[in-house]
N, C-alpha and C. Protein backbone atom coordinates (compact mmCIF):
# COMPACT_ATOMS: atom_id res chain seq x y z
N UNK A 1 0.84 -1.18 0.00
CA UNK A 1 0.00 0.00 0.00
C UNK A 1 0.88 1.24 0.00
N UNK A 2 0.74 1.91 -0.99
CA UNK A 2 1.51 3.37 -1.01
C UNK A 2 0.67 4.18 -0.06
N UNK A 3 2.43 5.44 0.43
CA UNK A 3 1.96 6.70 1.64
C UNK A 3 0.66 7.31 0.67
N UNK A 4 -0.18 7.73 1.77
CA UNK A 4 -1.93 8.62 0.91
C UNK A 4 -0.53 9.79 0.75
N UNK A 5 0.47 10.47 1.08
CA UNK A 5 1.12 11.65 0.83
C UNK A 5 1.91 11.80 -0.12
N UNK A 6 2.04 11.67 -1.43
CA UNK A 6 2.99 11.16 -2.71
C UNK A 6 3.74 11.90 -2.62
N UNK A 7 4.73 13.22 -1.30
CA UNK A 7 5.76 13.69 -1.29
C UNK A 7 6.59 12.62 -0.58
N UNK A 8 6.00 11.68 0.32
CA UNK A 8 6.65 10.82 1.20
C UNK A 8 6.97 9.62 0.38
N UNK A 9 6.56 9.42 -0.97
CA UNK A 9 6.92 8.32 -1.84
C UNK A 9 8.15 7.80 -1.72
N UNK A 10 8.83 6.85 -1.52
CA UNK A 10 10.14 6.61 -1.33
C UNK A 10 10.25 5.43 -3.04
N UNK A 11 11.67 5.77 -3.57
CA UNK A 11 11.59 4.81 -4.79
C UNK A 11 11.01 3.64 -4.25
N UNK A 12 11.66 2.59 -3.37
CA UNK A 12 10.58 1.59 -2.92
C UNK A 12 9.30 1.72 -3.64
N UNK A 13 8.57 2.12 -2.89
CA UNK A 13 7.27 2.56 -3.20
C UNK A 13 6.86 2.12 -4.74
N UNK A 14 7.58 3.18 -5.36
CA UNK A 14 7.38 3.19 -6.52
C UNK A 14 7.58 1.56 -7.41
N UNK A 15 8.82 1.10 -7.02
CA UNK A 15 9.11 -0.20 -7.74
C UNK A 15 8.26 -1.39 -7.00
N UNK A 16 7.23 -1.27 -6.09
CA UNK A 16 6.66 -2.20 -5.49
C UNK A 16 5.05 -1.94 -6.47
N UNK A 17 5.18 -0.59 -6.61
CA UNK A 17 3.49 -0.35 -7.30
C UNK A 17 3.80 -1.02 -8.74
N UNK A 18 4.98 -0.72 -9.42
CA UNK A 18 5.37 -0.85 -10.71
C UNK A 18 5.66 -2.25 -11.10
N UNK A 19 6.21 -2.86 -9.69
CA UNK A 19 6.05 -4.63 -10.41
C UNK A 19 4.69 -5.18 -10.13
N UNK A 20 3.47 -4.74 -9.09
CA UNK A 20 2.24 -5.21 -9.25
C UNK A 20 1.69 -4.92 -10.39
N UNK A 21 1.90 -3.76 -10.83
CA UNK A 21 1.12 -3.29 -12.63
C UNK A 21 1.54 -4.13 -13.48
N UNK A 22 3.02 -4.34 -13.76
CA UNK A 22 3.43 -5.39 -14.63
C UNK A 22 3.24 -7.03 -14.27
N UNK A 23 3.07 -7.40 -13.17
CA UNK A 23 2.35 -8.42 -12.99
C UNK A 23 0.51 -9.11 -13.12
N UNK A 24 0.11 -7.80 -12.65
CA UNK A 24 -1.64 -7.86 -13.69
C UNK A 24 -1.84 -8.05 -14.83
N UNK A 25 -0.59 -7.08 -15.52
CA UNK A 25 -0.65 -6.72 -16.75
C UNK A 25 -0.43 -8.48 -17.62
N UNK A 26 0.57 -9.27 -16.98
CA UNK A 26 1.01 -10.01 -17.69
C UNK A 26 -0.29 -11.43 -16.94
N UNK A 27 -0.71 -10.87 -16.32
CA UNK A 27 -1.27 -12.03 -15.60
C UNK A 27 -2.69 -12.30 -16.77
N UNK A 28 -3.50 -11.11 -16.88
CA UNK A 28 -4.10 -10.20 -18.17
C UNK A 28 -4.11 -11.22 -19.32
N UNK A 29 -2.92 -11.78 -19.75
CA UNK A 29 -2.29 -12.33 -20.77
C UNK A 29 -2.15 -13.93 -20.93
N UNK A 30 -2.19 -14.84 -22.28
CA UNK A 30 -2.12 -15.85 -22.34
C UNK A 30 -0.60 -16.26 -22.43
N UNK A 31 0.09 -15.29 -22.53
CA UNK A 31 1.82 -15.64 -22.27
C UNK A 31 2.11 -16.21 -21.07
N UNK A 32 3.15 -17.22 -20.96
CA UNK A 32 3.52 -18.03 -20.14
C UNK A 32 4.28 -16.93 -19.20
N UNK A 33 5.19 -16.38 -20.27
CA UNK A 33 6.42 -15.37 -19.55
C UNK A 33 6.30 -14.28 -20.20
N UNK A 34 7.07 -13.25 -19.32
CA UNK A 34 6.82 -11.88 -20.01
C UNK A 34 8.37 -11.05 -19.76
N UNK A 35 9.09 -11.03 -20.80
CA UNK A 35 10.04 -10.56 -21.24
C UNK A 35 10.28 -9.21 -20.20
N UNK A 36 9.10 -8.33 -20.34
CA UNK A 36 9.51 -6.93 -19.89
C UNK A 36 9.04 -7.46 -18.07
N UNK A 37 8.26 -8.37 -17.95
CA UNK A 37 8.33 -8.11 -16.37
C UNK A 37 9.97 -8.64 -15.79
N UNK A 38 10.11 -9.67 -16.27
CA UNK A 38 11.71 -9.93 -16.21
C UNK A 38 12.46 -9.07 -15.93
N UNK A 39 12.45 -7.89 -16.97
CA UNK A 39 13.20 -6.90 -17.25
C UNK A 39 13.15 -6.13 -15.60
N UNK A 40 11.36 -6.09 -16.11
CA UNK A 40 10.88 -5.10 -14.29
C UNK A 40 11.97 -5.68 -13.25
N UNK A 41 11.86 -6.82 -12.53
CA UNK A 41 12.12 -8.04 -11.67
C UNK A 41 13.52 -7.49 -11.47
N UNK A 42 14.35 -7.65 -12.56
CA UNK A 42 15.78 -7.17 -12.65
C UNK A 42 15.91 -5.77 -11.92
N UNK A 43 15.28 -5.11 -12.96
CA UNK A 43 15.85 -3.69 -13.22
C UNK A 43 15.27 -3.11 -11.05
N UNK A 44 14.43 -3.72 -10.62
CA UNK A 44 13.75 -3.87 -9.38
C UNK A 44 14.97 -4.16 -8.34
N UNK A 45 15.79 -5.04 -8.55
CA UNK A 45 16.30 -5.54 -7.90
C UNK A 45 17.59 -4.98 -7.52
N UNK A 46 17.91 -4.52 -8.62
CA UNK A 46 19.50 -3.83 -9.10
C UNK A 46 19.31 -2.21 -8.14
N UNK A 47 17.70 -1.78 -8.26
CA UNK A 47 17.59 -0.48 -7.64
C UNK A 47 17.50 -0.65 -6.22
N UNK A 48 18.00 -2.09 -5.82
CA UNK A 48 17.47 -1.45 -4.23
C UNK A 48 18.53 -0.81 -3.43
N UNK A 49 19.61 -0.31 -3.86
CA UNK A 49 20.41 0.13 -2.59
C UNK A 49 20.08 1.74 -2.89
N UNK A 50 18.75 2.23 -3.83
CA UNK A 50 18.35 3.48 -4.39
C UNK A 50 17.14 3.68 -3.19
N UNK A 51 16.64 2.36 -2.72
CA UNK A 51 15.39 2.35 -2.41
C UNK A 51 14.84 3.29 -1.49
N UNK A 52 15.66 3.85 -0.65
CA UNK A 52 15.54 5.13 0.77
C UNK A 52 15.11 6.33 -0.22
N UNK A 53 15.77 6.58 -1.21
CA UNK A 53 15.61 7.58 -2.15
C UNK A 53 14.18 7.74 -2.40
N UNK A 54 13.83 9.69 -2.14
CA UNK A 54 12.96 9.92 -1.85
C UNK A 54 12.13 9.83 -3.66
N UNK A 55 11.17 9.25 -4.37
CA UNK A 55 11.05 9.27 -5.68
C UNK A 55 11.45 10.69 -6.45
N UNK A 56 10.81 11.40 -5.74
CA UNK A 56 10.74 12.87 -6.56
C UNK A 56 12.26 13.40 -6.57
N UNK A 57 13.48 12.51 -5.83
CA UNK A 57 14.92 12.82 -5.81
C UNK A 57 15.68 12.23 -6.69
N UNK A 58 14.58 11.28 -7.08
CA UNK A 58 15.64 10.07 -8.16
C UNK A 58 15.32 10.90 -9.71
N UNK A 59 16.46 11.87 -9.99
CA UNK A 59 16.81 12.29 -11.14
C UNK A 59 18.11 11.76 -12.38
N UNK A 60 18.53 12.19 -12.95
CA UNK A 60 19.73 12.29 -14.08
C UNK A 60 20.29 11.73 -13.25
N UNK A 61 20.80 12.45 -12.33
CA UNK A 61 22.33 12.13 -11.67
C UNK A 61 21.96 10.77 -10.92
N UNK A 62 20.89 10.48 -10.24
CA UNK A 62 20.86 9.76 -9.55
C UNK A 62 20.79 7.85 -10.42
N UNK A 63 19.92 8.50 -11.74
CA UNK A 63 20.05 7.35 -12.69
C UNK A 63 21.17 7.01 -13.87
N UNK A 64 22.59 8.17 -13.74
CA UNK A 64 23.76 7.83 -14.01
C UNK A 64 24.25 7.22 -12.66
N UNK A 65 24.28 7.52 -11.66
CA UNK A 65 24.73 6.64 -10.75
C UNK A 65 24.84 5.31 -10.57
N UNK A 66 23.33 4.84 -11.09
CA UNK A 66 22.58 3.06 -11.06
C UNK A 66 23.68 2.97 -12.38
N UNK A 67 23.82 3.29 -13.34
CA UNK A 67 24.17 3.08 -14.64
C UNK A 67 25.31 2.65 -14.11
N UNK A 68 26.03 3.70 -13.96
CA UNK A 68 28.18 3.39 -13.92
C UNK A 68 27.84 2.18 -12.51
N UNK A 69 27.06 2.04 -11.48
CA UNK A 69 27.37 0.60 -10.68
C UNK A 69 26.90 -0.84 -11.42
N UNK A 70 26.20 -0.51 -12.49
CA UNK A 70 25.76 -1.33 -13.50
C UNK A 70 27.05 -1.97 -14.13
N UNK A 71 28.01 -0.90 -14.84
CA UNK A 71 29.20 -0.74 -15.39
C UNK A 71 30.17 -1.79 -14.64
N UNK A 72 30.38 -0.69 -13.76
CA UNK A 72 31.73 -1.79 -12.19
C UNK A 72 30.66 -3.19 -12.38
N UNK A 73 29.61 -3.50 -11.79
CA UNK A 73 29.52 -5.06 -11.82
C UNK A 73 29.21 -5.74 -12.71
N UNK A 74 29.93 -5.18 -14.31
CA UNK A 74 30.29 -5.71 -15.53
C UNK A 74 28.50 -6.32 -16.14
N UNK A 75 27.91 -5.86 -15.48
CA UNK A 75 26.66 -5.80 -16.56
C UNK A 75 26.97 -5.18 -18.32
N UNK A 76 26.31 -6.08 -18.87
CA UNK A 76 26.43 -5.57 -20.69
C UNK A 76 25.69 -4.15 -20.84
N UNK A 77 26.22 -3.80 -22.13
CA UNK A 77 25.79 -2.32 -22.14
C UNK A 77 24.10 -2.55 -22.57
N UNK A 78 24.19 -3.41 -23.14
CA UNK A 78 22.47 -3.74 -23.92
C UNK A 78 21.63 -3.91 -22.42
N UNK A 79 21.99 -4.91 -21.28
CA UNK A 79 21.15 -4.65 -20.39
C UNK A 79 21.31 -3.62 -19.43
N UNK A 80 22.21 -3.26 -19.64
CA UNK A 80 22.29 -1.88 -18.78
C UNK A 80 21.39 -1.06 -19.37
N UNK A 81 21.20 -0.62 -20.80
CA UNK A 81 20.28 0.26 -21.74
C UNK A 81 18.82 -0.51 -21.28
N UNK A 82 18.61 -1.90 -21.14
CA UNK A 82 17.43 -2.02 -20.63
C UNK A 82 16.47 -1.66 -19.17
N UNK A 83 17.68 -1.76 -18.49
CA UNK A 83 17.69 -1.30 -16.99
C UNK A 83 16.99 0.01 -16.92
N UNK A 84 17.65 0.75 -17.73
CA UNK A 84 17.81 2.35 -17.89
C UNK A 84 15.94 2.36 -18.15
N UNK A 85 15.82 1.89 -19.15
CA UNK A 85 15.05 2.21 -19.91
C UNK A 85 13.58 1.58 -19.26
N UNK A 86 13.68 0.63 -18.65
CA UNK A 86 12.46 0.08 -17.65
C UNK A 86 11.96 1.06 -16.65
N UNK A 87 13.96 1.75 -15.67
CA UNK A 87 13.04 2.89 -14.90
C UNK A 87 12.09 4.04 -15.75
N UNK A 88 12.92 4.38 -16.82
CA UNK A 88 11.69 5.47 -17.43
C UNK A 88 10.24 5.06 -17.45
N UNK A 89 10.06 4.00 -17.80
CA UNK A 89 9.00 3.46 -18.14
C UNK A 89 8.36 3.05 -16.97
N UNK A 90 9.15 3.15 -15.63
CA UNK A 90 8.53 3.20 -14.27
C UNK A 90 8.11 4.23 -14.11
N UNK A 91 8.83 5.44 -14.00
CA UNK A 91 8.27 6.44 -13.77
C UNK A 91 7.21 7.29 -14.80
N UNK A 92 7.01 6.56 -15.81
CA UNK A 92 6.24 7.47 -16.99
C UNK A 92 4.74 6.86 -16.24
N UNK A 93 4.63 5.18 -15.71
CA UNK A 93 3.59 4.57 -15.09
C UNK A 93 3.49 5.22 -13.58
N UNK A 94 4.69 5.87 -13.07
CA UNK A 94 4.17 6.40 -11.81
C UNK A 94 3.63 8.02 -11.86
N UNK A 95 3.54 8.16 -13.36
CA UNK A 95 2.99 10.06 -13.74
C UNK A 95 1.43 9.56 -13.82
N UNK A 96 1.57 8.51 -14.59
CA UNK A 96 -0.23 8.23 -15.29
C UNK A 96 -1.43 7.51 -13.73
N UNK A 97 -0.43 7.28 -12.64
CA UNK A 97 -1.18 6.87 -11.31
C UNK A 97 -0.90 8.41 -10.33
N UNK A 98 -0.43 9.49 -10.81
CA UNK A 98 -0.53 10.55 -10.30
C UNK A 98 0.38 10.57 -8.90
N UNK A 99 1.51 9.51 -9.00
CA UNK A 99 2.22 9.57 -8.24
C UNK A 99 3.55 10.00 -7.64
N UNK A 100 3.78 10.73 -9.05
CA UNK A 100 4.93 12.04 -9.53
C UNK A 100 4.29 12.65 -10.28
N UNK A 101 5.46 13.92 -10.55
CA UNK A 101 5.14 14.58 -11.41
C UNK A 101 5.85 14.85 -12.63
N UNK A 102 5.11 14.95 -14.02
CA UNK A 102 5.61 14.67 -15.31
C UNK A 102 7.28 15.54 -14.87
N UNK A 103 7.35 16.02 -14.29
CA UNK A 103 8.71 16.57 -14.12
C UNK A 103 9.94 15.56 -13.94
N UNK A 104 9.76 14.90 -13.32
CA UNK A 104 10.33 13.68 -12.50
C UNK A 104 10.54 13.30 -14.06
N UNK A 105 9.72 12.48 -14.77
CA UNK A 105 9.75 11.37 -15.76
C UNK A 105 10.70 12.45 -16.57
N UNK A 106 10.19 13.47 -16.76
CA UNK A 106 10.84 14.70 -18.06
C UNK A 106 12.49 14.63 -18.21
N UNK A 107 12.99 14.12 -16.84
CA UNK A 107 14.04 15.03 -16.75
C UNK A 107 14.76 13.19 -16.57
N UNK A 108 14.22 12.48 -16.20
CA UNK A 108 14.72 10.91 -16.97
C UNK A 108 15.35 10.95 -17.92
N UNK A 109 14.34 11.24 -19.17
CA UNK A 109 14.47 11.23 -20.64
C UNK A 109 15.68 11.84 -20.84
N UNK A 110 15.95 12.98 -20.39
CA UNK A 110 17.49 13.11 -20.74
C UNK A 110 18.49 12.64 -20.88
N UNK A 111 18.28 11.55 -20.15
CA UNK A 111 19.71 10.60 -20.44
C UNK A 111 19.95 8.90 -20.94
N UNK A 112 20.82 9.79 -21.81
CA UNK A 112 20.70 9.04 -23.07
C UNK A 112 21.50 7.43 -22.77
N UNK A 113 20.67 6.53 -23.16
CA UNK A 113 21.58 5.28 -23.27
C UNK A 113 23.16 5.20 -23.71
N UNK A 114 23.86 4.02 -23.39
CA UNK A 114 25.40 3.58 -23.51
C UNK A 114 25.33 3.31 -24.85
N UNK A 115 26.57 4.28 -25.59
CA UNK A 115 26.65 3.81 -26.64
C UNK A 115 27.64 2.68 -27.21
N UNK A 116 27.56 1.95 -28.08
CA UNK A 116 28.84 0.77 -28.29
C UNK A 116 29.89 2.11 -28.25
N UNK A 117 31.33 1.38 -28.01
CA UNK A 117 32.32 1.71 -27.99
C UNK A 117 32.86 2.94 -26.86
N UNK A 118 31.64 3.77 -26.55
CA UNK A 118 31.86 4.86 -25.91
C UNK A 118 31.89 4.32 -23.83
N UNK A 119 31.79 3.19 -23.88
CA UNK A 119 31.75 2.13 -22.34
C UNK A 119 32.57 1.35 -21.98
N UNK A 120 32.46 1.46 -20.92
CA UNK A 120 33.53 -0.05 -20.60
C UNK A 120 32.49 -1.01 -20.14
N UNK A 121 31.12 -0.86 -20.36
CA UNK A 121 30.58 -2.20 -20.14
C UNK A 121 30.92 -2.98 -21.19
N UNK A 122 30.60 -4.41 -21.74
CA UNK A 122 30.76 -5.42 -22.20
C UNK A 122 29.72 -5.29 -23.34
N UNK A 123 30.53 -5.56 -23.92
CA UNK A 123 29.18 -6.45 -25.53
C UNK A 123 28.42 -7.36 -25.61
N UNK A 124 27.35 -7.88 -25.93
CA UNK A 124 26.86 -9.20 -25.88
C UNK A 124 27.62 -9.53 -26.94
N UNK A 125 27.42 -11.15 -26.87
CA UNK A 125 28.01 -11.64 -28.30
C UNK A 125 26.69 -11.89 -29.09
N UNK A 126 27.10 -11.87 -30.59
CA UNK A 126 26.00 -12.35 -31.15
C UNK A 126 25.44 -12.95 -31.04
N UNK A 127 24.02 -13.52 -31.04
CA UNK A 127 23.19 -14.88 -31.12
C UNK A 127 23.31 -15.88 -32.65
N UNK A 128 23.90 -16.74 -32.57
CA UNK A 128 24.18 -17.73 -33.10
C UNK A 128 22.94 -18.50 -33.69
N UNK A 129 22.98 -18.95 -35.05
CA UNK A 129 21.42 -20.02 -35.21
C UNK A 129 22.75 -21.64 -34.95
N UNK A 130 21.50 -22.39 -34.46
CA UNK A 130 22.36 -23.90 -33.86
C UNK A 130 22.18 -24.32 -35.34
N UNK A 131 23.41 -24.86 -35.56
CA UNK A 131 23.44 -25.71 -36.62
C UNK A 131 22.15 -26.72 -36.84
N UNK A 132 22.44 -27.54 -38.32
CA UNK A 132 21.21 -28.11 -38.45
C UNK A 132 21.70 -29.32 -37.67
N UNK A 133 22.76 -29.54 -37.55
CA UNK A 133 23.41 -30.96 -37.86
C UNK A 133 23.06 -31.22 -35.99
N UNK A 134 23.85 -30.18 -35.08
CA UNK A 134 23.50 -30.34 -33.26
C UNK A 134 21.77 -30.42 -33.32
N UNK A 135 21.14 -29.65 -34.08
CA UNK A 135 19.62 -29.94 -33.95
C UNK A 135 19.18 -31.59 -34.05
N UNK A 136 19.80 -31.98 -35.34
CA UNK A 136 19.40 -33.21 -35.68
C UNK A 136 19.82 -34.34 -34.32
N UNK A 137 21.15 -34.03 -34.37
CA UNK A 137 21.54 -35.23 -33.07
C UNK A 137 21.07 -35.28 -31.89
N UNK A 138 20.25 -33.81 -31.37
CA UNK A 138 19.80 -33.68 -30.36
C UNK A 138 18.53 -34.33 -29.90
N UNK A 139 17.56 -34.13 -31.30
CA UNK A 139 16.12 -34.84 -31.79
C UNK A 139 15.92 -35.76 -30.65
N UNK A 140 16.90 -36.66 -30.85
CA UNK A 140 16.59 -38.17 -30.32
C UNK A 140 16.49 -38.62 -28.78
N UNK A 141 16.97 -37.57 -28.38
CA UNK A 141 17.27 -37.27 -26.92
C UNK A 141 16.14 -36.72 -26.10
N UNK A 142 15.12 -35.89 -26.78
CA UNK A 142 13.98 -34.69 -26.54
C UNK A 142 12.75 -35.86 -25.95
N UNK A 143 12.11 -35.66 -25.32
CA UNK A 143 10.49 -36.35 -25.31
C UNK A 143 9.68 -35.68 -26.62
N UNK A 144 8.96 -36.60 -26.97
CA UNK A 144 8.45 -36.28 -28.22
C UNK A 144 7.64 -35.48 -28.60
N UNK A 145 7.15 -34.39 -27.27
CA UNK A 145 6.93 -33.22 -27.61
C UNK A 145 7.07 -32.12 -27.88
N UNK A 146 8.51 -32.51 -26.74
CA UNK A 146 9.69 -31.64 -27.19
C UNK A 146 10.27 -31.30 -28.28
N UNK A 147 10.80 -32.16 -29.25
CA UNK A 147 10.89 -32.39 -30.43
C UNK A 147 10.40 -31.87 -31.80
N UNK A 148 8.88 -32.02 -31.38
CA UNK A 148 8.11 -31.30 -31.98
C UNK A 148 7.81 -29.89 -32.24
N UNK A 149 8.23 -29.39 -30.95
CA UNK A 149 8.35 -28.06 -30.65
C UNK A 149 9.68 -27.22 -31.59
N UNK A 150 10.70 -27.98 -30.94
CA UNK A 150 12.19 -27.58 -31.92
C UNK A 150 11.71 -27.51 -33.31
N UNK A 151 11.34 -29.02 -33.61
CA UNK A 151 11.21 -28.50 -35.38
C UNK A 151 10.10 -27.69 -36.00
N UNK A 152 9.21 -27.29 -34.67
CA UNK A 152 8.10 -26.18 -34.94
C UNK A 152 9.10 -24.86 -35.23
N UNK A 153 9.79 -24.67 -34.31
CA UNK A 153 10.60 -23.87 -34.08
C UNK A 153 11.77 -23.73 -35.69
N UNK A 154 11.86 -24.35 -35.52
CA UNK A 154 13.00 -24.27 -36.91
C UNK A 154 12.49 -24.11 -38.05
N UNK A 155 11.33 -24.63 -38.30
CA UNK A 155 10.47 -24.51 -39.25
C UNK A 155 9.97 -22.76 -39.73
N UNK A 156 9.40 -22.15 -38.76
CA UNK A 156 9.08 -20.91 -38.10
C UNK A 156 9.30 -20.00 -37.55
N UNK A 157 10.62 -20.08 -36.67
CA UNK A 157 11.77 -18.97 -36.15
C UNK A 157 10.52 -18.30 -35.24
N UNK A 158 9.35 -19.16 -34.48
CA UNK A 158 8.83 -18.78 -33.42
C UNK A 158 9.74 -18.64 -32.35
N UNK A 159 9.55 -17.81 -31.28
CA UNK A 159 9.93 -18.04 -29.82
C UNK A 159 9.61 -18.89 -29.52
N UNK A 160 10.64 -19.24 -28.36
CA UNK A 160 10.15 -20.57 -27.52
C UNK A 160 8.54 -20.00 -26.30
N UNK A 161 8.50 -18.93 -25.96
CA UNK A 161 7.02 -18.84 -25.19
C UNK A 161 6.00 -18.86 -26.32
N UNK A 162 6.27 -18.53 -27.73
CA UNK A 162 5.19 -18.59 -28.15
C UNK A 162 4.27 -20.25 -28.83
N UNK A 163 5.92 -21.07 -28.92
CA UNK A 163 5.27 -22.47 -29.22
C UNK A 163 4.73 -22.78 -27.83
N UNK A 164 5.58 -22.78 -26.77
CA UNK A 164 4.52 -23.01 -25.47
C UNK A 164 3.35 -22.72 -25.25
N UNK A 165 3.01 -21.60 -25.90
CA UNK A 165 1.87 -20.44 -25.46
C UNK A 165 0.80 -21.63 -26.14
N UNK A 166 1.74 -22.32 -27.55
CA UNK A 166 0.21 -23.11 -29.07
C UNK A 166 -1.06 -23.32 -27.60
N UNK A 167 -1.95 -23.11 -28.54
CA UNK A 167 -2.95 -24.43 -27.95
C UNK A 167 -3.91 -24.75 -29.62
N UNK A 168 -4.25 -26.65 -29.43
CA UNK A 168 -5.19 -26.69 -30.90
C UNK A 168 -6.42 -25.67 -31.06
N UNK A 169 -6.91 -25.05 -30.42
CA UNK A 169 -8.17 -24.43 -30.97
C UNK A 169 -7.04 -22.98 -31.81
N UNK A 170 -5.90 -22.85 -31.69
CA UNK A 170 -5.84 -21.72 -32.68
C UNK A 170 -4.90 -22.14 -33.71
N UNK A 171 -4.88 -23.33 -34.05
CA UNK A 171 -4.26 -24.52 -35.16
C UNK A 171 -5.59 -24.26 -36.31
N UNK A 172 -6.16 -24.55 -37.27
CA UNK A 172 -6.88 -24.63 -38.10
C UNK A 172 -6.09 -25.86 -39.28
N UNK A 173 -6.69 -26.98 -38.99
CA UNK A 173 -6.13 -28.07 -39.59
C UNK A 173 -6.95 -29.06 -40.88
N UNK A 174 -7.73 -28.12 -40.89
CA UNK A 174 -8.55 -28.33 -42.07
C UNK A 174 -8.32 -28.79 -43.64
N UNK A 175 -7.28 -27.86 -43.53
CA UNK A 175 -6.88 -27.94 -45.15
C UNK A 175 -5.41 -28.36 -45.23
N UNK A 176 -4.42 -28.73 -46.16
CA UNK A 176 -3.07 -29.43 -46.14
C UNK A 176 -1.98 -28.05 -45.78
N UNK A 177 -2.51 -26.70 -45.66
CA UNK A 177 -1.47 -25.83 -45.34
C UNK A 177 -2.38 -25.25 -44.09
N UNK A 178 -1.55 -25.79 -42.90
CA UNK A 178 -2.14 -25.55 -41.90
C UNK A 178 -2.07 -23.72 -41.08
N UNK A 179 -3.24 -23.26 -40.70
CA UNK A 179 -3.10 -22.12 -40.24
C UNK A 179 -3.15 -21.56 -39.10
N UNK A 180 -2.36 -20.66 -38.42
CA UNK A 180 -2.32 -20.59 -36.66
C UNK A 180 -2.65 -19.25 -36.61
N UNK A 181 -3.16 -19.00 -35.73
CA UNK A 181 -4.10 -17.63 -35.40
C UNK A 181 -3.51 -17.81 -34.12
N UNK A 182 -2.93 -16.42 -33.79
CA UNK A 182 -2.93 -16.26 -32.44
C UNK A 182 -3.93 -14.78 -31.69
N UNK A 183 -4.19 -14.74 -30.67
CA UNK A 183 -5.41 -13.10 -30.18
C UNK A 183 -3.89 -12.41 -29.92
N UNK A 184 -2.74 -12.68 -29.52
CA UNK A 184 -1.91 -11.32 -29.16
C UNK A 184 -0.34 -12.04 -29.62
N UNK A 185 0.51 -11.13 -30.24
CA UNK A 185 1.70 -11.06 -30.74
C UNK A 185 2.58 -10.13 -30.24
N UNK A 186 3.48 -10.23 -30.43
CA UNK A 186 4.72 -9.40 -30.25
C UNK A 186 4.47 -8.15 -31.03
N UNK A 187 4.78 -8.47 -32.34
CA UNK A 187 4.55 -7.29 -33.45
C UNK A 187 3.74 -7.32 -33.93
């Protein structure tokens, strides 16, 4: 339960209201998992030595601060940019519950994500497609639904939550080119 006084808001506060929203939100949903609450969960976790911090104090400086301890404990620059970018999106959800003020979020936006080369955080490495050949040898090893799934997967370059997500009523198997309907997508 947040202070009735939204000057007494402490970040706490804020990241406790902001992972219940993203947990409705995803609960809301036929997705197994949800990428951005993850993100929340993280980016939640990483802020707590912020947490005394009064909300309406957590500015620029205070969210270059989270950033460069991001840096020292060799977090990648890509999730560090996600980190970053979840609090905005905390506080843009704590303007629309009237629990700051657009000032607060305004002055977020200013600061700009890690650029390659310009960091000493780390790079991800690329994501790799698995050969056909480790796919094939692996086959035999899978339970056979498993299996099914992979070569759904390979077939389709679905996510893995979204073959989880299948169910037959949004299969349409009627005709020899089978069709999948899903109610919600990514893009």
């Amino acid at each position: 339960s947040l202070p009735a006084n939204t000057s007494e808001l402490l970040l706490a506060d804020i990241c406790a209201g902001f992972l219940e929203h993203c947990q409705r939100r995803v609960a809301g949903t036929k997705l197994l998992t949800s990428g951005t609450l993850g993100t929340a969960r993280t980016t939640v976790r990483a802020l707590k030595p912020w947490y005394a911090i009064s909300c309406h104090e957590f500015g620029p400086r205070r969210l270059k601060e989270f950033r460069t301890a991001l840096v020292e404990a060799g977090k990648s620059r890509v999730g560090i940019n996600l980190c970053c970018a979840m609090i905005k999106t905390m506080f843009k959800w704590a303007v629309s519950e009237e629990l700051v003020t657009g000032e607060v979020f305004h002055r977020l936006q200013a600061v700009p994500g890690l650029r390659r080369n310009e960091t000493t955080a780390p790079e991800l490495d690329a994501v790799k497609t698995v050969a056909d050949e480790v796919i094939e040898r692996t086959l035999p090893f899978l339970p056979p639904m498993v299996a099914d799934m992979v070569r759904l997967q390979r077939l389709t370059g679905m996510r893995s939550g979204e073959v989880c997500g299948m169910t037959t009523g949004q299969v349409d198997a009627r005709t020899a080119a089978w069709l999948y309907r899903v109610d919600h997508h990514k893009t």
